[in-house]
Protein backbone atom coordinates (compact mmCIF):
# COMPACT_ATOMS: atom_id res chain seq x y z
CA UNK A 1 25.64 40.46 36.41
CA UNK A 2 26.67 39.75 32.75
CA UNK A 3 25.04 36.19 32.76
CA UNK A 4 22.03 37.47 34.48
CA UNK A 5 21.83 39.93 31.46
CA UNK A 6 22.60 38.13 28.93
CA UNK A 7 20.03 35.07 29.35
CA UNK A 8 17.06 38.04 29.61
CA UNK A 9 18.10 39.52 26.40
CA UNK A 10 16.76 37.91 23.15
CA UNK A 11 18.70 39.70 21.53
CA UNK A 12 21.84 38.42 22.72
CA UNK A 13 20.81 35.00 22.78
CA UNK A 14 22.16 32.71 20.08
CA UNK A 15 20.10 32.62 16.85
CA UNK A 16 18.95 29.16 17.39
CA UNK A 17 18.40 29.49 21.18
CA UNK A 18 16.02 33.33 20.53
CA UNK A 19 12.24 32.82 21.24
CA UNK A 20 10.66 32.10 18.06
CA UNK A 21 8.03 34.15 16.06
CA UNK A 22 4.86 32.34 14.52
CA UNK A 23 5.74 33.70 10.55
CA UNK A 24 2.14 33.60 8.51
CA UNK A 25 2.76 31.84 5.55
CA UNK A 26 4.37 34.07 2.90
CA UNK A 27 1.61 35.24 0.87
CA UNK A 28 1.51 34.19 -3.20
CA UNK A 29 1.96 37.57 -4.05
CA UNK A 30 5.74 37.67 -2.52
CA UNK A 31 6.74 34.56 -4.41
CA UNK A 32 5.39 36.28 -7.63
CA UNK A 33 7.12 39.35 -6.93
CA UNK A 34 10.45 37.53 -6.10
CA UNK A 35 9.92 35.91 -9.41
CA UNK A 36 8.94 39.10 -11.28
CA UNK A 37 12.10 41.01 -9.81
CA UNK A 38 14.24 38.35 -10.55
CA UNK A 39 13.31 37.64 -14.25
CA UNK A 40 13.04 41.37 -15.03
CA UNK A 41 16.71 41.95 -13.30
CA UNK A 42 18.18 40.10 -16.18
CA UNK A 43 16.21 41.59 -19.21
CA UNK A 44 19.15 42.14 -20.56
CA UNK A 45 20.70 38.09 -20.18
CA UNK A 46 21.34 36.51 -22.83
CA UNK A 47 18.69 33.83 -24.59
CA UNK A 48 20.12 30.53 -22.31
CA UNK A 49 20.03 32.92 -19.34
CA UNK A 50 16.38 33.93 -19.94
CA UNK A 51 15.67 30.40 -20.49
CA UNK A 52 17.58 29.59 -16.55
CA UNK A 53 15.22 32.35 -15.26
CA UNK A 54 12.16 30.79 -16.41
CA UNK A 55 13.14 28.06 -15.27
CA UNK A 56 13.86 29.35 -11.91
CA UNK A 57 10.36 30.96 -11.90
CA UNK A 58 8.57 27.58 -12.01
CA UNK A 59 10.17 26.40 -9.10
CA UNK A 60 9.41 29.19 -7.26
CA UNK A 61 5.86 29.18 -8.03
CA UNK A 62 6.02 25.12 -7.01
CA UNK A 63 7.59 26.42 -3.55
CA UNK A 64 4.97 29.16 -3.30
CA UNK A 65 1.76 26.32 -4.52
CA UNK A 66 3.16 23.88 -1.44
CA UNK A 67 3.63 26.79 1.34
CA UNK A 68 0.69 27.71 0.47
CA UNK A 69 -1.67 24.91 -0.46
CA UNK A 70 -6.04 25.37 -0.47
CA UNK A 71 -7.44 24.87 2.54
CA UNK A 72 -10.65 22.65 1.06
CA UNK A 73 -10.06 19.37 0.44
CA UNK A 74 -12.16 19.12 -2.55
CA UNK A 75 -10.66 22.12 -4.81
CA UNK A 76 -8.49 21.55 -7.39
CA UNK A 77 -5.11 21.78 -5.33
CA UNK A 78 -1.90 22.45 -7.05
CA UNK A 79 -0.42 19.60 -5.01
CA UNK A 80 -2.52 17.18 -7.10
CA UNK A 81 -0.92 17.82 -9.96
CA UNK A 82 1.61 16.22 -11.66
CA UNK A 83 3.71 19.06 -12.98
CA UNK A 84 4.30 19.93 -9.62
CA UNK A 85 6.03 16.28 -9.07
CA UNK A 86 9.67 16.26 -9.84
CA UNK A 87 10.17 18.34 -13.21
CA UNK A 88 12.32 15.01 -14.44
CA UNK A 89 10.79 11.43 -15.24
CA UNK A 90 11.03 8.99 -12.15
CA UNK A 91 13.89 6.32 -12.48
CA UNK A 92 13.21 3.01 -14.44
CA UNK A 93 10.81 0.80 -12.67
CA UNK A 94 7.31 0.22 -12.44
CA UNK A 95 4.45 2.65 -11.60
CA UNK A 96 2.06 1.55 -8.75
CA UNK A 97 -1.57 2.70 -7.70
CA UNK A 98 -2.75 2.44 -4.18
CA UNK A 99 -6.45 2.69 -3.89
CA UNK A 100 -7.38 3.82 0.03
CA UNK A 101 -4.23 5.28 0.41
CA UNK A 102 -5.44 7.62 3.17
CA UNK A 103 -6.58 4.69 5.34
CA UNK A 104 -4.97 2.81 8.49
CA UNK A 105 -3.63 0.48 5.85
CA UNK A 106 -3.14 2.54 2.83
CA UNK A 107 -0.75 5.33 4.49
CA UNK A 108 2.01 2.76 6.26
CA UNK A 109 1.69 0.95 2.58
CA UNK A 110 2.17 3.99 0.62
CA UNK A 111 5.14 5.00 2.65
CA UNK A 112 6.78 1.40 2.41
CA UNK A 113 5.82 1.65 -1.53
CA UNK A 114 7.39 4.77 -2.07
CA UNK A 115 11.06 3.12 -0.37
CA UNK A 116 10.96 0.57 -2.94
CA UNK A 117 13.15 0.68 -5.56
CA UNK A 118 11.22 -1.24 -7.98
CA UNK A 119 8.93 1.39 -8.14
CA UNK A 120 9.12 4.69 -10.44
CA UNK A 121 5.45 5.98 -10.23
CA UNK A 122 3.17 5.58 -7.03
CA UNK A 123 -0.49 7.05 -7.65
CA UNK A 124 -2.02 7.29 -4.27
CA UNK A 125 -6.21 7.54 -4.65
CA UNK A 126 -8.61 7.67 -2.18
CA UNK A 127 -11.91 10.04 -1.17
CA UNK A 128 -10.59 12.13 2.40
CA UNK A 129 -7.24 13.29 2.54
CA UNK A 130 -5.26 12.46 -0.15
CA UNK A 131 -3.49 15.91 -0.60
CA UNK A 132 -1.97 15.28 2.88
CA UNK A 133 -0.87 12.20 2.61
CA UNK A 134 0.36 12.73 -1.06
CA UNK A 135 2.39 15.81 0.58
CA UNK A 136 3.98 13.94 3.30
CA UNK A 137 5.07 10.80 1.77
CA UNK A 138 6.58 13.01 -1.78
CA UNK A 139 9.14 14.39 0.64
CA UNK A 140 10.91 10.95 0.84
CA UNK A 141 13.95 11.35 -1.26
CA UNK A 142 13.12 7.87 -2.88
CA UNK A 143 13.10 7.55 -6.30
CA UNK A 144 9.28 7.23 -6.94
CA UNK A 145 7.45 10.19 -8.58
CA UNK A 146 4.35 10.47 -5.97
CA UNK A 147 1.29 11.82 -7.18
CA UNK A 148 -2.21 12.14 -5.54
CA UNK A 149 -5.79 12.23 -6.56
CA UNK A 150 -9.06 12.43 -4.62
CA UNK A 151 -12.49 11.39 -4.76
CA UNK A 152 -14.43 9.56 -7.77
CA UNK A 153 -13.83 12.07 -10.81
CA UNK A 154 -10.04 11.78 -10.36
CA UNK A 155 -10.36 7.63 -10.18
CA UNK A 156 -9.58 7.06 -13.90
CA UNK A 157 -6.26 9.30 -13.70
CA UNK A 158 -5.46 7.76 -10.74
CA UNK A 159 -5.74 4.03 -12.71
CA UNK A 160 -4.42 4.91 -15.84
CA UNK A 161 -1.43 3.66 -17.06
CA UNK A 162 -0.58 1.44 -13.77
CA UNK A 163 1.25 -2.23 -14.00
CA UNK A 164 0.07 -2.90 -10.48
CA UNK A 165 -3.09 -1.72 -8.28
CA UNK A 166 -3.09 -2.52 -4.45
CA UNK A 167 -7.07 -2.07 -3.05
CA UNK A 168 -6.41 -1.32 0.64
CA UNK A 169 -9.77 0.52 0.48
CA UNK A 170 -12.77 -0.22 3.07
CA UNK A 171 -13.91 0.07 6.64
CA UNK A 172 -11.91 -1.57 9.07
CA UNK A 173 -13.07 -4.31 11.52
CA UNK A 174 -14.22 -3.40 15.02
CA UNK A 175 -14.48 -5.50 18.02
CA UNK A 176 -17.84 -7.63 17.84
CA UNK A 177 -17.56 -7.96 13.82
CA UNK A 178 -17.19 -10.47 11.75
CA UNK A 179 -15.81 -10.27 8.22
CA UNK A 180 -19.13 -10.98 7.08
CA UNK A 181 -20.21 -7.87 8.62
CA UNK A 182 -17.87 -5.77 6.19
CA UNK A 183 -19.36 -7.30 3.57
CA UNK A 184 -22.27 -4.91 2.54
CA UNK A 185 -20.15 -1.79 2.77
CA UNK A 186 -16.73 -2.77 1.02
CA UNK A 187 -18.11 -5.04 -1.84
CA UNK A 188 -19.78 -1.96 -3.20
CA UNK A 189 -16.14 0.11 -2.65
CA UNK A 190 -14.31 -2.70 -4.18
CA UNK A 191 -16.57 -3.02 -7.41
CA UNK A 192 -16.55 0.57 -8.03
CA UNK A 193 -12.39 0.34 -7.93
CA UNK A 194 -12.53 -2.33 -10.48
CA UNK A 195 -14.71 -0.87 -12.86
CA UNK A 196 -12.29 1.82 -13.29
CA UNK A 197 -9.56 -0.57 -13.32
CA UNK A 198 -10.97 -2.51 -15.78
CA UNK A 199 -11.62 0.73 -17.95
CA UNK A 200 -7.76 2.54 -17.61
CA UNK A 201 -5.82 -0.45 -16.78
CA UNK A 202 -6.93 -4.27 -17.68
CA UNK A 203 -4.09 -5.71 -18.34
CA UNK A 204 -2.95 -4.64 -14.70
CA UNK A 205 -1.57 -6.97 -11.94
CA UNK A 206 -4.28 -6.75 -8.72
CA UNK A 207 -3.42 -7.31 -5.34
CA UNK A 208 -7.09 -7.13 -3.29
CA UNK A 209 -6.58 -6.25 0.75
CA UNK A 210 -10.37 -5.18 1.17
CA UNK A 211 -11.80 -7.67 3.27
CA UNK A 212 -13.59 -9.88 3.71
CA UNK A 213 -10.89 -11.13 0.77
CA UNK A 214 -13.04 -14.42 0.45
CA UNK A 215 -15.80 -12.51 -0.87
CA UNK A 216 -14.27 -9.40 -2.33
CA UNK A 217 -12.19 -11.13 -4.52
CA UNK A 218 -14.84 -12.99 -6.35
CA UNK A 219 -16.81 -9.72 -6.86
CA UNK A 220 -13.90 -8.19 -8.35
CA UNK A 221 -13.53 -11.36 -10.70
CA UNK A 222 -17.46 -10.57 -11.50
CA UNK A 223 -16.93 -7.34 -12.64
CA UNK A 224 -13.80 -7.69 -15.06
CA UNK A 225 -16.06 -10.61 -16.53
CA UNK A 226 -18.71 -8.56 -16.92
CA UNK A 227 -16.34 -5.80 -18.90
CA UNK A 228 -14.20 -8.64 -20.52
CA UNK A 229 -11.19 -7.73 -19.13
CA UNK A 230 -10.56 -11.05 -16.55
CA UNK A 231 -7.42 -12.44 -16.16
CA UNK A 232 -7.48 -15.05 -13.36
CA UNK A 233 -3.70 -14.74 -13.31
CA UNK A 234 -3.33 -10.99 -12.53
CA UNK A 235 -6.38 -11.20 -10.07
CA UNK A 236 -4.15 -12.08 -6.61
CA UNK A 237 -6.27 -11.73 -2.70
CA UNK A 238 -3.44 -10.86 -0.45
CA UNK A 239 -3.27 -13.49 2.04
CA UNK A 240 0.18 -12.14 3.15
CA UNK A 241 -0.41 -11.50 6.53
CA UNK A 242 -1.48 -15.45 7.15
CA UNK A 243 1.97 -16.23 6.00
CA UNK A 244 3.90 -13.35 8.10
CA UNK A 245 1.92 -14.37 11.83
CA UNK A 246 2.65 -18.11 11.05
CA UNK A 247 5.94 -17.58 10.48
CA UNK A 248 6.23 -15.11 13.26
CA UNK A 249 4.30 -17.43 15.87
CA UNK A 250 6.69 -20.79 14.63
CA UNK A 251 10.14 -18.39 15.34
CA UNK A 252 8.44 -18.05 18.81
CA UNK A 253 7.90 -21.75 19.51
CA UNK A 254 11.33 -22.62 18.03
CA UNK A 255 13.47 -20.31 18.92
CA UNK A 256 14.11 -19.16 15.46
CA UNK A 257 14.34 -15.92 13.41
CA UNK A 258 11.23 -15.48 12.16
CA UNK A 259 12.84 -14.02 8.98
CA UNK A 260 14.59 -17.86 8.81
CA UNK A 261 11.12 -19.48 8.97
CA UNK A 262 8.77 -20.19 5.94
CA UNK A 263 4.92 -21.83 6.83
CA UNK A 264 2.60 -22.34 3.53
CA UNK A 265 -0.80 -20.98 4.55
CA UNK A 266 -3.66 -22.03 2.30
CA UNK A 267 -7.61 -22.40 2.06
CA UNK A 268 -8.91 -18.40 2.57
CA UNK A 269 -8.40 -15.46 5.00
CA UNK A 270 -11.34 -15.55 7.64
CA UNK A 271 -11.30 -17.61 10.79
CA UNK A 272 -11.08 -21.71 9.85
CA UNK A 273 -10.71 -21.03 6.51
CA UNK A 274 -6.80 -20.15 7.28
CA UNK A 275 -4.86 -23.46 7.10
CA UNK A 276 -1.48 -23.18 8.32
CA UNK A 277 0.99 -26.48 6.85
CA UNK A 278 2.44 -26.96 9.83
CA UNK A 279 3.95 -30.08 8.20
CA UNK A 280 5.94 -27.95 5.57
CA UNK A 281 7.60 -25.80 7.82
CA UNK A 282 11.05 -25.26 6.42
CA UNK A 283 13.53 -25.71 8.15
CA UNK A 284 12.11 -29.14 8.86
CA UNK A 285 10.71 -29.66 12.17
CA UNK A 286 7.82 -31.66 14.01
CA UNK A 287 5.48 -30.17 16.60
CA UNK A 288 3.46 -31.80 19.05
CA UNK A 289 -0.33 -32.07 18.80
CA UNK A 290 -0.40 -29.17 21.59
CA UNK A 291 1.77 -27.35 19.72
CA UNK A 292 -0.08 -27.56 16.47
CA UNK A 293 -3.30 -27.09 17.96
CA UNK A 294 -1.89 -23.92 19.11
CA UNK A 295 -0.64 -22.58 16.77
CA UNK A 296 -3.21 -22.86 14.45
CA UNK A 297 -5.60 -21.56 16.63
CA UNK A 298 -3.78 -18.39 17.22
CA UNK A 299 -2.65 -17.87 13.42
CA UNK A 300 -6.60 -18.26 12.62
CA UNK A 301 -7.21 -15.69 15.02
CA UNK A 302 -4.25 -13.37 15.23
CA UNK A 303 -6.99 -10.57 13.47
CA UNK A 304 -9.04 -10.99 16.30
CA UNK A 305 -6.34 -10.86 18.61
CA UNK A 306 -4.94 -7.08 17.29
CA UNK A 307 -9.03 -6.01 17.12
CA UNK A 308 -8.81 -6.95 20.76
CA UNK A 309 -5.85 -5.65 21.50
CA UNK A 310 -6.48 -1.96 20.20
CA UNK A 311 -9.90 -1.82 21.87
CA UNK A 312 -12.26 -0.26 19.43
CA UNK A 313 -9.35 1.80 18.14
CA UNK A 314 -8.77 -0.19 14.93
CA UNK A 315 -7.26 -3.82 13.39
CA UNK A 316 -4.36 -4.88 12.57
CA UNK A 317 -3.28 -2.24 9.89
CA UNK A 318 0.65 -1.57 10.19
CA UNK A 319 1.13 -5.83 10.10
CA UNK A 320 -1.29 -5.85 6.92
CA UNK A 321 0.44 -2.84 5.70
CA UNK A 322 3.90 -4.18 5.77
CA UNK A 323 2.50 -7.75 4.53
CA UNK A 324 1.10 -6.10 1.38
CA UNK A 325 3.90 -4.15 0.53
CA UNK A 326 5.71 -7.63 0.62
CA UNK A 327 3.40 -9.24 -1.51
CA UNK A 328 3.46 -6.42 -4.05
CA UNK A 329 7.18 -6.30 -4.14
CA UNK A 330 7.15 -9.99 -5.06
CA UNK A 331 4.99 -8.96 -7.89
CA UNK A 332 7.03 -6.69 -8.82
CA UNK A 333 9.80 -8.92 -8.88
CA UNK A 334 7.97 -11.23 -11.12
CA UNK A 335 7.13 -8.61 -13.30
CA UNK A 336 10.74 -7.95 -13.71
CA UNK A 337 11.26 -11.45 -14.72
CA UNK A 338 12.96 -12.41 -11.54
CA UNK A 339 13.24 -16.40 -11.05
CA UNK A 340 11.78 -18.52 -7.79
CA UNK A 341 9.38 -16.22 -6.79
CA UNK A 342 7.07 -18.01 -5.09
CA UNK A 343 3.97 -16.50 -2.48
CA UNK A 344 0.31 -17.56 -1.16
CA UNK A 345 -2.44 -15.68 -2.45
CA UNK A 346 -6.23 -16.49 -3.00
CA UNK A 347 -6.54 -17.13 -6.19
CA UNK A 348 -8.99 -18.58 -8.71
CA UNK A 349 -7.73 -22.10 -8.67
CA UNK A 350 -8.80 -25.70 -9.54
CA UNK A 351 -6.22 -27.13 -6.47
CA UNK A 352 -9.94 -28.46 -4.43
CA UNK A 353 -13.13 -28.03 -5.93
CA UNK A 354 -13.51 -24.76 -4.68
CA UNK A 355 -13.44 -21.83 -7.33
CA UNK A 356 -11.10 -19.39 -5.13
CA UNK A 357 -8.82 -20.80 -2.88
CA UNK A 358 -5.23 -19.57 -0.91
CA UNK A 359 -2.18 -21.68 -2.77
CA UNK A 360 1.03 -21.35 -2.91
CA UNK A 361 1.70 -19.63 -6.31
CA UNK A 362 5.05 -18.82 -8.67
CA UNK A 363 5.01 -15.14 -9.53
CA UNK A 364 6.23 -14.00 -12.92
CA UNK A 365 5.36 -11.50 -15.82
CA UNK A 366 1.78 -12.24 -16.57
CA UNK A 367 1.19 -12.11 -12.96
CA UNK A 368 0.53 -16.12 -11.74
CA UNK A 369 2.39 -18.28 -14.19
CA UNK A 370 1.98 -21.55 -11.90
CA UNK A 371 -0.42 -22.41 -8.94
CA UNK A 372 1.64 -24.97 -6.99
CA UNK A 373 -0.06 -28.30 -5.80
CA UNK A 374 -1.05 -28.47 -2.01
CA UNK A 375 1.56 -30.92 -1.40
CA UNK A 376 1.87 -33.86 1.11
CA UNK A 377 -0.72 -32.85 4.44
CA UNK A 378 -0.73 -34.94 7.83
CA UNK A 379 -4.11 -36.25 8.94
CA UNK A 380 -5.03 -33.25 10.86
CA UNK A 381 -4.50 -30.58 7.61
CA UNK A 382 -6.06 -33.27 5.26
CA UNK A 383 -9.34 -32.86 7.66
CA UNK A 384 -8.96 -29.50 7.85
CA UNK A 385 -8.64 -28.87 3.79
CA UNK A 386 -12.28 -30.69 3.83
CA UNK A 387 -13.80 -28.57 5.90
CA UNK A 388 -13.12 -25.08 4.14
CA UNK A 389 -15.72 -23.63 2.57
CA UNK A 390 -13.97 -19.70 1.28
């Protein structure tokens, strides 16, 4: 029987339909002899074709260094470096550290940095598994040059240089915490990031995720004081997320795109410090008292809600991700010079007589050029703006 025979014969199976052999991964010493053969097969080339052999060496070697990488986290891996990044500068644009890029937040964030445009350099730092993720996301044919670095000796390379630093680093909320409860462990993480910014890049633009934001971003205020590098306008708390549930939770009520709807969240990012201006929707609407009172419940507590949700597994880290890269690309923006660009963040401020508080702020090359007035609030906001204490 011919079929019989020929589906029990590898052999005569199609190439991409044979069972397939586990291949070891090609040992360094074939690359180098590949190389070696093929450089000393054209002793005899002329100068420029010597010169296209060499040249055709190194990238062999690259391919051979990322077959091949260490297997300890903590050596010195080739993948680390950057001359084994693209051998060509990265388009124009800006270059962009994320600090915690290994992390539930950091990794979606790095990915959705590395498919902007805006940016030319992405520096991904963090202490566990860097080379992976560094790996992974330089396989994106975007234009950014990725490099990685891990753990505290590699901080400063990470840092140097940059025009904007994103701080995803920290521990993550679990069910039963507060974000008081983070506070111990990621104020110390956030102070040692800013010490190194403030030595390799001051005059950087800061977006802080780590929460609790209403106390981390104060502490990293403390420390570029303390090294007298502080620039209230390039210190920015992303607050994002506050902005992206309200508008998502207002589409639901009225029937909108969310994409359509724009809600002003101010005051801070814990619990009843989030303020939605439910009376500066646009487009213009009006809500009932119900309405209002549920909505700004649930945008108060959407953290709590994903925590929840995910059962001990983790919080809400591809929403924050995606939030953060929309907030830094509106930096970026304004560091471009780009008009109108106008976001929430919490922000040193002089709005209420608190020193930090979530405004609505106009983006531009030094970072915050305006912070916007509150504008007109309805009796239930104006008693709500009293009672925040970030």
């Amino acid at each position: 029987n011919r079929r019989t025979t020929f589906a029990s014969s590898p052999s005569a199976l199609p190439l991409f339909s044979r069972p397939r052999k586990h291949l070891p991964c090609p040992p360094q010493s074939l690359f180098s002899s590949l190389v070696a053969s093929r450089v000393s097969g054209n002793h005899a080339s002329a100068a420029m074709e010597q010169g296209t052999d060499s040249a055709a060496a190194r990238r062999m070697a690259r391919v051979a260094s990322h077959l091949c990488p260490p297997t300890s986290q903590m050596e010195e891996v080739a993948i680390l470096k950057g001359s084994n990044c693209r051998a060509k500068g990265a388009a124009p644009g800006f270059k962009v550290a994320v600090l915690g890029a290994s992390g539930g937040i950091g990794q979606p964030l790095s990915l959705l940095m590395k498919m902007n445009p805006l940016v030319s350099v992405l520096h991904l730092y963090d202490v566990v598994n860097t080379p992976g993720v560094t790996a992974d996301i330089s396989h994106m044919n975007t234009g950014a040059v990725v490099r990685g670095f891990l753990g505290q000796p590699q901080l400063e390379s990470a840092l140097t240089g940059m025009d904007l630093v994103i701080i995803p680093a920290g521990i993550p909320r679990k069910p039963g915490m507060t974000r008081d409860d983070l506070f111990n462990i990621n104020a110390g993480i956030v102070r040692t990031l800013c010490e190194g910014i403030a030595k390799c890049c001051p005059n950087a633009i800061v977006n802080v995720i780590s929460n609790p934001v209403n106390s981390t971003v104060p502490i990293a205020a403390e420390v570029f004081k303390k090294a007298g590098t502080y620039d209230p306008k390039r210190l920015l708390g992303v607050t994002t997320l506050d902005v992206v549930r309200a508008n998502t939770f207002v589409g639901e009520v009225l029937g909108l795109d969310p994409r359509d709807v724009n809600v002003p969240v101010v005051g801070g990012h814990a619990g009843v410090t989030i303020l939605p201006l439910l009376s500066q929707v646009n487009p213009p609407c009006s809500f009932t008292s119900e309405e209002i009172s549920y909505l700004t419940s649930r945008i108060q507590n959407g953290g709590t809600e994903v925590v929840e949700a995910k059962a001990g597994a983790g919080s809400a880290t591809l929403s924050m991700a995606y939030a953060a890269a929309k907030f830094a690309d509106a930096c970026l923006r304004g560091l471009r010079g780009d008009a109108g660009i106008v976001e929430c963040s919490y922000i040193a401020s002089q709005v209420t007589e608190l020193p930090f508080f979530a405004s609505k702020v106009r983006l531009g090359r030094s970072g915050v050029e305006e912070v916007l007035p509150l504008g007109p609030l309805n009796e239930f906001e104006r008693s709500a703006a009293e009672h925040i204490h970030t």
